[in-house]
Protein backbone atom coordinates (compact mmCIF):
# COMPACT_ATOMS: atom_id res chain seq x y z
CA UNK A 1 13.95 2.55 30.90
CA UNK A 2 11.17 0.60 32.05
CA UNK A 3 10.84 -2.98 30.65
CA UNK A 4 7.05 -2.81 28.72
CA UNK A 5 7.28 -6.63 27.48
CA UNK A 6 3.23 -7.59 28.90
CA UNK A 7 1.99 -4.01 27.56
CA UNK A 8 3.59 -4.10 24.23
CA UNK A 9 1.80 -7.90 23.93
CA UNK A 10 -1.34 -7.31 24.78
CA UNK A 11 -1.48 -4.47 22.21
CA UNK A 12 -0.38 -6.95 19.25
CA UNK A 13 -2.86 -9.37 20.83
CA UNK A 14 -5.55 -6.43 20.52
CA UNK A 15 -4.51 -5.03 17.06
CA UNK A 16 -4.79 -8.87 15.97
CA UNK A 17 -8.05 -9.70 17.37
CA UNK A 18 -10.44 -6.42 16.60
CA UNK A 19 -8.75 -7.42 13.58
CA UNK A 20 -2.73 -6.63 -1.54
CA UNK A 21 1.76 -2.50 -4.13
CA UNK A 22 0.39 1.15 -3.62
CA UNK A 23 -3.73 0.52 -3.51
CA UNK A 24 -6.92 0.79 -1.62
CA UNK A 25 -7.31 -2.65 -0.13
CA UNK A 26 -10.67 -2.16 0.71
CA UNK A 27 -11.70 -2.10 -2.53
CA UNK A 28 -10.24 -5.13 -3.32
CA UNK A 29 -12.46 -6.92 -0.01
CA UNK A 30 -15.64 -6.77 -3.06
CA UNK A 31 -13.65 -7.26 -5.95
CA UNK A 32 -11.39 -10.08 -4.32
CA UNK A 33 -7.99 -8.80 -4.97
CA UNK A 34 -5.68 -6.41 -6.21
CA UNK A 35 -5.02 -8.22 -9.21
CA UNK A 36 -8.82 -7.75 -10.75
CA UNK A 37 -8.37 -4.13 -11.03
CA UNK A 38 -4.51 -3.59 -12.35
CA UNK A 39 -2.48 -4.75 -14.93
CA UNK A 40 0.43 -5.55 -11.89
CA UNK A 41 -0.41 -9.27 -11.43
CA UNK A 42 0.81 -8.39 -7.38
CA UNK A 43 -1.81 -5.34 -7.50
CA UNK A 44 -0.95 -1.42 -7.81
CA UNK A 45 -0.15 1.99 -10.18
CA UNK A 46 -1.72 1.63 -13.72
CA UNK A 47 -5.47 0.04 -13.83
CA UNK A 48 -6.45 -2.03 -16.37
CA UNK A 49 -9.95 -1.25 -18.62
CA UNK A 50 -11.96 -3.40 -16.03
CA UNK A 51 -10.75 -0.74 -13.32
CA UNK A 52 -11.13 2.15 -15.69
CA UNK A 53 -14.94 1.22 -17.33
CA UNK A 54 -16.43 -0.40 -14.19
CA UNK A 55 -14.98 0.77 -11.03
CA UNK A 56 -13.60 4.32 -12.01
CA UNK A 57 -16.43 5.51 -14.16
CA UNK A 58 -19.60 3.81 -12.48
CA UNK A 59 -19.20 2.48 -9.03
CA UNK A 60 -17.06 4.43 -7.74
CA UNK A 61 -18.10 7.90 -8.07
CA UNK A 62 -21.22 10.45 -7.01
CA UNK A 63 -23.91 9.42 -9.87
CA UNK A 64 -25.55 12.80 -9.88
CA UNK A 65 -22.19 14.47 -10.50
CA UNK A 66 -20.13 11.71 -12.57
CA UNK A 67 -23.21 12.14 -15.12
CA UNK A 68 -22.40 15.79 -15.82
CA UNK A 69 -18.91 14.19 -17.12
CA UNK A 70 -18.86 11.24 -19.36
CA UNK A 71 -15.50 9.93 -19.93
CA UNK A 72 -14.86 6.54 -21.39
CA UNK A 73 -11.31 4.98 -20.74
CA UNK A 74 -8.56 7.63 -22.41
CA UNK A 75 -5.83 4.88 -21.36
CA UNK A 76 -6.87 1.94 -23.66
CA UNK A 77 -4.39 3.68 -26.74
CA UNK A 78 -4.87 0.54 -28.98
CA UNK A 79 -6.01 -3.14 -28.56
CA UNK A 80 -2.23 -4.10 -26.62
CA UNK A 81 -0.89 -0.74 -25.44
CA UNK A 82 -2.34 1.00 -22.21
CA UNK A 83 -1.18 3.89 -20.51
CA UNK A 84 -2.53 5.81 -17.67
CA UNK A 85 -0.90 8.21 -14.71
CA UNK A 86 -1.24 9.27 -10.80
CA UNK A 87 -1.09 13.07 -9.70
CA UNK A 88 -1.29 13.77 -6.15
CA UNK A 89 -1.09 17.41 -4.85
CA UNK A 90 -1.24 17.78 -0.78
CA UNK A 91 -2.23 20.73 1.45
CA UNK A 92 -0.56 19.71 5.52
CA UNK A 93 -0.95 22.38 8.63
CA UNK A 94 -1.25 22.80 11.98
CA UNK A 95 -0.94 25.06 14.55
CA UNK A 96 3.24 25.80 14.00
CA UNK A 97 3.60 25.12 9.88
CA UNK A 98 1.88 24.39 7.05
CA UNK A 99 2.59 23.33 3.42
CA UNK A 100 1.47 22.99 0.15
CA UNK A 101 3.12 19.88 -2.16
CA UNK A 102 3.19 17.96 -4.80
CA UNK A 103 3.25 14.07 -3.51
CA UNK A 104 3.14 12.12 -6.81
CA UNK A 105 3.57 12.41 -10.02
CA UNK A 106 3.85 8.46 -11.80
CA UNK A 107 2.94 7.70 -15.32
CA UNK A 108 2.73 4.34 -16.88
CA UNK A 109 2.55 2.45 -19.98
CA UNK A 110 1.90 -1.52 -20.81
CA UNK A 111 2.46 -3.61 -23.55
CA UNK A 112 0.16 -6.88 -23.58
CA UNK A 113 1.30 -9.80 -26.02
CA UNK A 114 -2.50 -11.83 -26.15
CA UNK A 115 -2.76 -11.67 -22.63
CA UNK A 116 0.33 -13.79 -21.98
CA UNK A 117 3.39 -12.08 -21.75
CA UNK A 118 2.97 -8.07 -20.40
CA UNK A 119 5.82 -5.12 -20.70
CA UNK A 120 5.60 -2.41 -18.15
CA UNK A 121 7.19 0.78 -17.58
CA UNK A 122 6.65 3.76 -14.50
CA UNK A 123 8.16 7.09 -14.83
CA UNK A 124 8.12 8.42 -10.95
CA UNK A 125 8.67 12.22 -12.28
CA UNK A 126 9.27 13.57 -8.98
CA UNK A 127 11.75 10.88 -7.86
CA UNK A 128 13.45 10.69 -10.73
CA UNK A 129 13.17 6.76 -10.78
CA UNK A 130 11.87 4.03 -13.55
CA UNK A 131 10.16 0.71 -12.70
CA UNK A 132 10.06 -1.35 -15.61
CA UNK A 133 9.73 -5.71 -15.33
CA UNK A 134 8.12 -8.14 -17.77
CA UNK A 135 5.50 -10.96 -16.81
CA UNK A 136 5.03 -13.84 -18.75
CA UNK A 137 1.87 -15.62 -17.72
CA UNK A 138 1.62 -19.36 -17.39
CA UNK A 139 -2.00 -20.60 -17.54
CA UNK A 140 -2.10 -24.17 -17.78
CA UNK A 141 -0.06 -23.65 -14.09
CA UNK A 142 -1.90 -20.92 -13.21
CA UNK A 143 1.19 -19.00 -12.74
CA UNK A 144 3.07 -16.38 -13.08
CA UNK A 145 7.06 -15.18 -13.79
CA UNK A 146 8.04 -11.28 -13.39
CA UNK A 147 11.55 -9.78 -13.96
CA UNK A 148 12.89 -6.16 -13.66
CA UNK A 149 13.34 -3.49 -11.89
CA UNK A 150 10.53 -3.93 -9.37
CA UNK A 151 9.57 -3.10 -5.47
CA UNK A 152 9.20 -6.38 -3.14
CA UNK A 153 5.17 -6.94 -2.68
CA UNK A 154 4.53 -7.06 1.06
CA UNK A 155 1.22 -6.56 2.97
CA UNK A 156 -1.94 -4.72 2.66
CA UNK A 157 0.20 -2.08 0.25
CA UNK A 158 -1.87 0.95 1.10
CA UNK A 159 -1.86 4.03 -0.64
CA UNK A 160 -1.12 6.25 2.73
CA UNK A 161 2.54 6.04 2.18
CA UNK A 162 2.81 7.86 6.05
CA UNK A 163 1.06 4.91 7.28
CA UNK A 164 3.78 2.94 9.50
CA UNK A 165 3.24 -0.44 7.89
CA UNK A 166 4.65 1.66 4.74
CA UNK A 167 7.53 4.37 4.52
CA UNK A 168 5.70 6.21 8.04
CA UNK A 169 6.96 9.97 9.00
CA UNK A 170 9.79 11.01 6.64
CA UNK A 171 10.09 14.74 7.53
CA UNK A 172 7.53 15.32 10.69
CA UNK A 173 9.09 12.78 12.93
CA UNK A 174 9.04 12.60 16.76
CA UNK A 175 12.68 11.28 17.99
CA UNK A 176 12.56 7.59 16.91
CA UNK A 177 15.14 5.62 14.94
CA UNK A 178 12.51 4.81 12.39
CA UNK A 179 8.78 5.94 12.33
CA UNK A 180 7.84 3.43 9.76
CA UNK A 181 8.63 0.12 8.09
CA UNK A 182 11.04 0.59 4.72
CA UNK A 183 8.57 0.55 2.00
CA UNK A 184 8.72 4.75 1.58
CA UNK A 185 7.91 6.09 -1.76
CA UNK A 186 11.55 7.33 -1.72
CA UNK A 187 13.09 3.91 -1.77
CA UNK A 188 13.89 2.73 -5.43
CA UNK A 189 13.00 -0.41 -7.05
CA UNK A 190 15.66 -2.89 -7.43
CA UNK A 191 16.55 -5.78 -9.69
CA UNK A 192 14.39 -8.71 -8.92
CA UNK A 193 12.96 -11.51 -10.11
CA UNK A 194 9.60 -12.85 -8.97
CA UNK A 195 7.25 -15.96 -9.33
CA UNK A 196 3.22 -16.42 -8.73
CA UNK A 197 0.30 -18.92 -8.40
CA UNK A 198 -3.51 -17.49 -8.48
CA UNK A 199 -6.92 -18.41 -8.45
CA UNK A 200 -10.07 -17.42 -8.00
CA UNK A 201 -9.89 -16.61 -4.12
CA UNK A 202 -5.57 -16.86 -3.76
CA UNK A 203 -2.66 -15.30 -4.52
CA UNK A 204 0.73 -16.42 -3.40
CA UNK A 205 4.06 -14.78 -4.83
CA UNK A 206 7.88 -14.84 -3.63
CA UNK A 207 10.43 -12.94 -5.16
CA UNK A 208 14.45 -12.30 -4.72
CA UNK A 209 16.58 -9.21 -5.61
CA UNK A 210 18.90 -6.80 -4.78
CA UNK A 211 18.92 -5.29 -1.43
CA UNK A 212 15.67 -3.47 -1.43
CA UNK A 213 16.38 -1.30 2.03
CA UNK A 214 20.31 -1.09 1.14
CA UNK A 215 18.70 0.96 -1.99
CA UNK A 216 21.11 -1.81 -4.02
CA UNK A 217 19.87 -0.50 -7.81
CA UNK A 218 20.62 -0.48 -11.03
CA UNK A 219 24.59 0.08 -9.80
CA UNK A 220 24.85 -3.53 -8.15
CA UNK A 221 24.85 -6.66 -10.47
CA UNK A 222 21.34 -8.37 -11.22
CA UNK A 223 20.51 -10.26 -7.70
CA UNK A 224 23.67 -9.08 -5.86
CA UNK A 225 25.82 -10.81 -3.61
CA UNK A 226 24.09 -13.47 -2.03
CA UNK A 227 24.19 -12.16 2.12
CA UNK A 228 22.17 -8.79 1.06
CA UNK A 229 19.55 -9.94 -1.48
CA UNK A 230 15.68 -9.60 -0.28
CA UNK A 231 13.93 -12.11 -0.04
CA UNK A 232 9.79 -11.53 0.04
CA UNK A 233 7.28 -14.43 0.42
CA UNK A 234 3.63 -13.32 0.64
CA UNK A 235 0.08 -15.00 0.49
CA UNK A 236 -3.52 -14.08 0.57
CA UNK A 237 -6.76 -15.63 0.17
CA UNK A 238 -10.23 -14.01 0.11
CA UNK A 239 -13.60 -15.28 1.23
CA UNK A 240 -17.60 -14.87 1.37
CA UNK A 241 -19.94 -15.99 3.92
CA UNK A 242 -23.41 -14.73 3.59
CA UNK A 243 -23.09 -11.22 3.56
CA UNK A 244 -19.83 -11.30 4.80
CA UNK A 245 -17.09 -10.59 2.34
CA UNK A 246 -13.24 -10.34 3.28
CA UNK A 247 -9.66 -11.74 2.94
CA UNK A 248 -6.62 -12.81 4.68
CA UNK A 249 -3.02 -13.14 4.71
CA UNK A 250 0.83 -13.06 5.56
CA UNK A 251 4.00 -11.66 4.62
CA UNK A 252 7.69 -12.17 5.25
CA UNK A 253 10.63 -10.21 3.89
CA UNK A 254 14.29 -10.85 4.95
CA UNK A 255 17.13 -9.15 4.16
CA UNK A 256 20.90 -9.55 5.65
CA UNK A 257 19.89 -8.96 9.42
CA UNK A 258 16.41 -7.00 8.82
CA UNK A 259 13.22 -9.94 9.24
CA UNK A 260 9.87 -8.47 9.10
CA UNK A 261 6.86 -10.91 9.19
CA UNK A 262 3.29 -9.80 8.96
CA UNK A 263 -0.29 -10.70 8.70
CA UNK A 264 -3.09 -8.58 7.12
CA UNK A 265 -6.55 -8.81 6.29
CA UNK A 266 -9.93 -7.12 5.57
CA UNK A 267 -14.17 -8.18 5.61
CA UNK A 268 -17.12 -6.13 4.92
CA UNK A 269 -20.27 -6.12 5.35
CA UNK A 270 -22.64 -3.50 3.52
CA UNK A 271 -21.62 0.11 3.63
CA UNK A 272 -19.04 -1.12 6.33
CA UNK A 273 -15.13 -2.02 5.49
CA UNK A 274 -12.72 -2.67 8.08
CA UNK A 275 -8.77 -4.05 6.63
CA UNK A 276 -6.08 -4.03 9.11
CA UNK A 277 -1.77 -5.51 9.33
CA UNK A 278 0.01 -6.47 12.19
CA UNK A 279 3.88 -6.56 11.22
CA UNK A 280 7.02 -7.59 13.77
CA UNK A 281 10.37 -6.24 12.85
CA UNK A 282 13.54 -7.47 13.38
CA UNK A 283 17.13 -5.64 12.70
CA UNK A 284 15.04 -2.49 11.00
CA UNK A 285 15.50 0.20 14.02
CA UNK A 286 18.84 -1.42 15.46
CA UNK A 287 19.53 -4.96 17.40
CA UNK A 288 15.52 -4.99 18.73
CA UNK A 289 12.14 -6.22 17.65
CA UNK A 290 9.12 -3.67 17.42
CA UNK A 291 5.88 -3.78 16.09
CA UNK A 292 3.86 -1.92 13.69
CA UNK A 293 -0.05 -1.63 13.00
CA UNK A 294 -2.42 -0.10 10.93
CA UNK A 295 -6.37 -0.48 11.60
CA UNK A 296 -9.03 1.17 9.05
CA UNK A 297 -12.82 1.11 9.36
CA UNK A 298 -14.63 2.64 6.30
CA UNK A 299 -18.05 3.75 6.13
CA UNK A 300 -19.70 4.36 2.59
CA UNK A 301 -22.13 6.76 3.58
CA UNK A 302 -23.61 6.96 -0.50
CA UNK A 303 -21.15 5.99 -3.33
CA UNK A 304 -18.88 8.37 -3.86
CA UNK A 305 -18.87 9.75 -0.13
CA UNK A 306 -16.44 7.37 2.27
CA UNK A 307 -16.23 8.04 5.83
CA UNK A 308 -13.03 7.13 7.44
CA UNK A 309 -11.48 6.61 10.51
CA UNK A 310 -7.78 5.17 11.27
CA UNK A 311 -5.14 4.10 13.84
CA UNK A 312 -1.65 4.03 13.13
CA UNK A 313 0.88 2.22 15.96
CA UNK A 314 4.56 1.72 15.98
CA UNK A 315 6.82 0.65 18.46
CA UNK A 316 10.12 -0.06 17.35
CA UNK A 317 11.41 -2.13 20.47
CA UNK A 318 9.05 -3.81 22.55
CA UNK A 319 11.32 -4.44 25.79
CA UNK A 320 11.43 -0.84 26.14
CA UNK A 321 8.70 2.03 27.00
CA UNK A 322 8.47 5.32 25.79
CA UNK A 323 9.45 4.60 22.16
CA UNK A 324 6.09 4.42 20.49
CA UNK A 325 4.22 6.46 18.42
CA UNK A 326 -0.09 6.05 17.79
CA UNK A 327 -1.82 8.19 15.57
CA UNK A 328 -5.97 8.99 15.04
CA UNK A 329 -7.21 9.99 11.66
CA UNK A 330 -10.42 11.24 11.08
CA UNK A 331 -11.64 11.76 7.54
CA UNK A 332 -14.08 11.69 4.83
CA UNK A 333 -13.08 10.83 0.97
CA UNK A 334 -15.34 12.40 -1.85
CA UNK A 335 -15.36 10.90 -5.58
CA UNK A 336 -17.39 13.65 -7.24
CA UNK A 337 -16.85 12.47 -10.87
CA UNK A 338 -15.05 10.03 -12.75
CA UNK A 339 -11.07 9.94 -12.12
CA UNK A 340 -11.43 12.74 -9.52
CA UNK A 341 -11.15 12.29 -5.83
CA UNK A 342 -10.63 14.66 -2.93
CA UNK A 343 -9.27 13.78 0.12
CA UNK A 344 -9.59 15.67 4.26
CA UNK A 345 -8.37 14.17 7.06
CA UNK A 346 -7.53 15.51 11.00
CA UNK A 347 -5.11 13.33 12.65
CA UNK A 348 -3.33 13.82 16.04
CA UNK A 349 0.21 11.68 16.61
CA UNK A 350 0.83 10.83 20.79
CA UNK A 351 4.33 9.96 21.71
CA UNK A 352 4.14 7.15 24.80
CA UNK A 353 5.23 8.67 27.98
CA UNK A 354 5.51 11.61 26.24
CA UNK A 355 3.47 14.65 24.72
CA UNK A 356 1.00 14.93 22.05
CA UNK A 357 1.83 17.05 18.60
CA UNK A 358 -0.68 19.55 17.32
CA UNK A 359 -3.86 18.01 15.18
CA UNK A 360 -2.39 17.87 11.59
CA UNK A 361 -4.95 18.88 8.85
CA UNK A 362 -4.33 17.13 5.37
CA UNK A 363 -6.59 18.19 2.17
CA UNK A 364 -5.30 16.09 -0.97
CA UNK A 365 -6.24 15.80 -4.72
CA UNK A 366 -6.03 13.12 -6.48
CA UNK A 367 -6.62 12.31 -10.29
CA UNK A 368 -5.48 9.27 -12.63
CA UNK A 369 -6.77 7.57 -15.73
């Protein structure tokens, strides 16, 4: 094989330069992070009523439509307790298969103690798997401590779990040793512990548990032996210049002899969003270092009608050619009322030095509360 060294840098110096767990970071570009619009203090799964009055039922959807359905926030049970869920169904085809799917089914509850100690619990019904932690909230450090059964936090966190900077291809794949970093949907959380420090335009968190990519769960003792527990560091800060809106930040995870460092980040301006990671891995696809990007420019043609167009890239060793994968998306997302979304995308996946798979069509629903 041909060494690829020069090529495989000046792509990372590309995806770097045109350039928070399961979310829509460019959402969080406006509201500044994650954290504003879910009751996760890292970001992700159930909203919280801010997300659920504000976001959900009036910026977020078609007006014209959303006003034909009023609905007011059927989560908020009583003044502590808040529940809410996530149902995806999926329609994929192209010119050999197709498929029809249920992708997720999560439902979630929290308990809130005055707003300074939280209880939360996720029921992945098609997984079979619980999250559950507790955060107790430190103000006067403006801090935060989390323990359970949790998932690490790690860059941008996006909700394409096929994405490479997440799980990547699980059943579709195209010959590599792994077509996306660890984070798939199918990996379990883990006992961890976690600690946090906020403020109005950061976040930093690091947490330690049981080996997240082993799959070490409930089985192993709380932390695990000391040579496979994961360790996650991450921090992001957002900004504002102008009319210029955006954030920025890093990752690292390590875990026995897998390293993966990262940075991510996101700006608008107007109707336009762009967020994008860069992530090298170490020890994930064997004794090598590879690469994995994601890129995302957004166009909100009207609210409720998003415009999208994406580039995935992994290469999972960087000395060597013809073991990378890049993949075009093409796609518009509609928001016709309140807690309803719909979801069509055309994508094509190229192999380097190699051929290019049939255009994939995706059609997804998509309703919470």
């Amino acid at each position: 094989m041909k060494s690829r060294s020069g090529l495989s840098c000046g792509i990372l110096a590309m995806a770097m330069g045109v350039n928070f767990l399961s979310a829509i970071p460019r959402f969080a570009i406006k509201e500044g992070s994650c954290n504003t619009c879910h009751v996760n203090p890292t970001g992700g799964a159930l909203r919280n009523d801010y997300a659920s009055l504000i976001i959900s039922s009036d910026e977020l959807p078609m007006p014209k439509s959303a006003a034909l359905v009023q609905l007011t926030d059927p989560g908020q049970l009583t003044d502590h307790l808040r529940i809410g869920a996530d149902l995806r169904a999926q329609f994929i085809a192209d010119s050999d298969e197709s498929a029809f799917f249920p992708m997720q089914a999560d439902f979630y509850a929290h308990y809130d103690f005055g707003g300074f100690v939280g209880v939360y619990v996720e029921s992945e019904a098609l997984r079979s798997t619980t999250e559950y932690w507790s955060n107790v909230f430190l103000p006067f450090l403006n801090s935060f401590v989390k323990v359970g059964k949790l998932r690490p936090s790690y860059g941008l966190g996006v909700d394409d779990h096929t994405s490479f900077i997440r799980g990547g291809n699980i059943k579709r794949t195209h010959g590599l040793v792994k077509e996306g970093l660890p984070f798939s949907p199918m990996s379990p959380p883990v006992n961890g512990a976690g600690l946090g420090f906020f403020g109005t335009d950061y976040l930093v968190t690091a947490s330690i548990s049981n080996g997240f990519i082993a799959g070490e769960s409930g089985e192993a003792a709380f932390l695990g032996p000391p040579d496979s527990r994961t360790v996650v560091v991450r921090g992001e800060r957002s900004f504002s210049a102008g009319e210029l809106n955006g954030f920025a930040g890093a990752s690292y995870l390590s875990e026995g002899e897998t390293v993966l460092k990262g940075v991510f980040g996101g700006a608008a301006r107007g109707p336009f969003h762009w967020t994008g990671e860069v992530d090298l891995m170490t020890g994930w696809s064997g004794d090598v270092t590879g690469v994995a990007s994601y890129n995302e420019i957004a166009w909100i043609v009207r609210q409720g009608v998003h415009l999208l167009a994406k580039y995935d890239f992994i290469d999972e060793d960087i000395e060597v050619l013809e073991n990378a994968l890049s993949r075009f998306s093409l796609g518009v997302e509609l928001y016709p009322f309140s807690f309803l979304e719909f979801k069509l995308q055309m994508r094509k996946t190229a192999v380097a030095g190699g051929e290019t798979s049939p255009v994939e069509i995706l059609f997804q629903t998509h309703t919470w509360f």
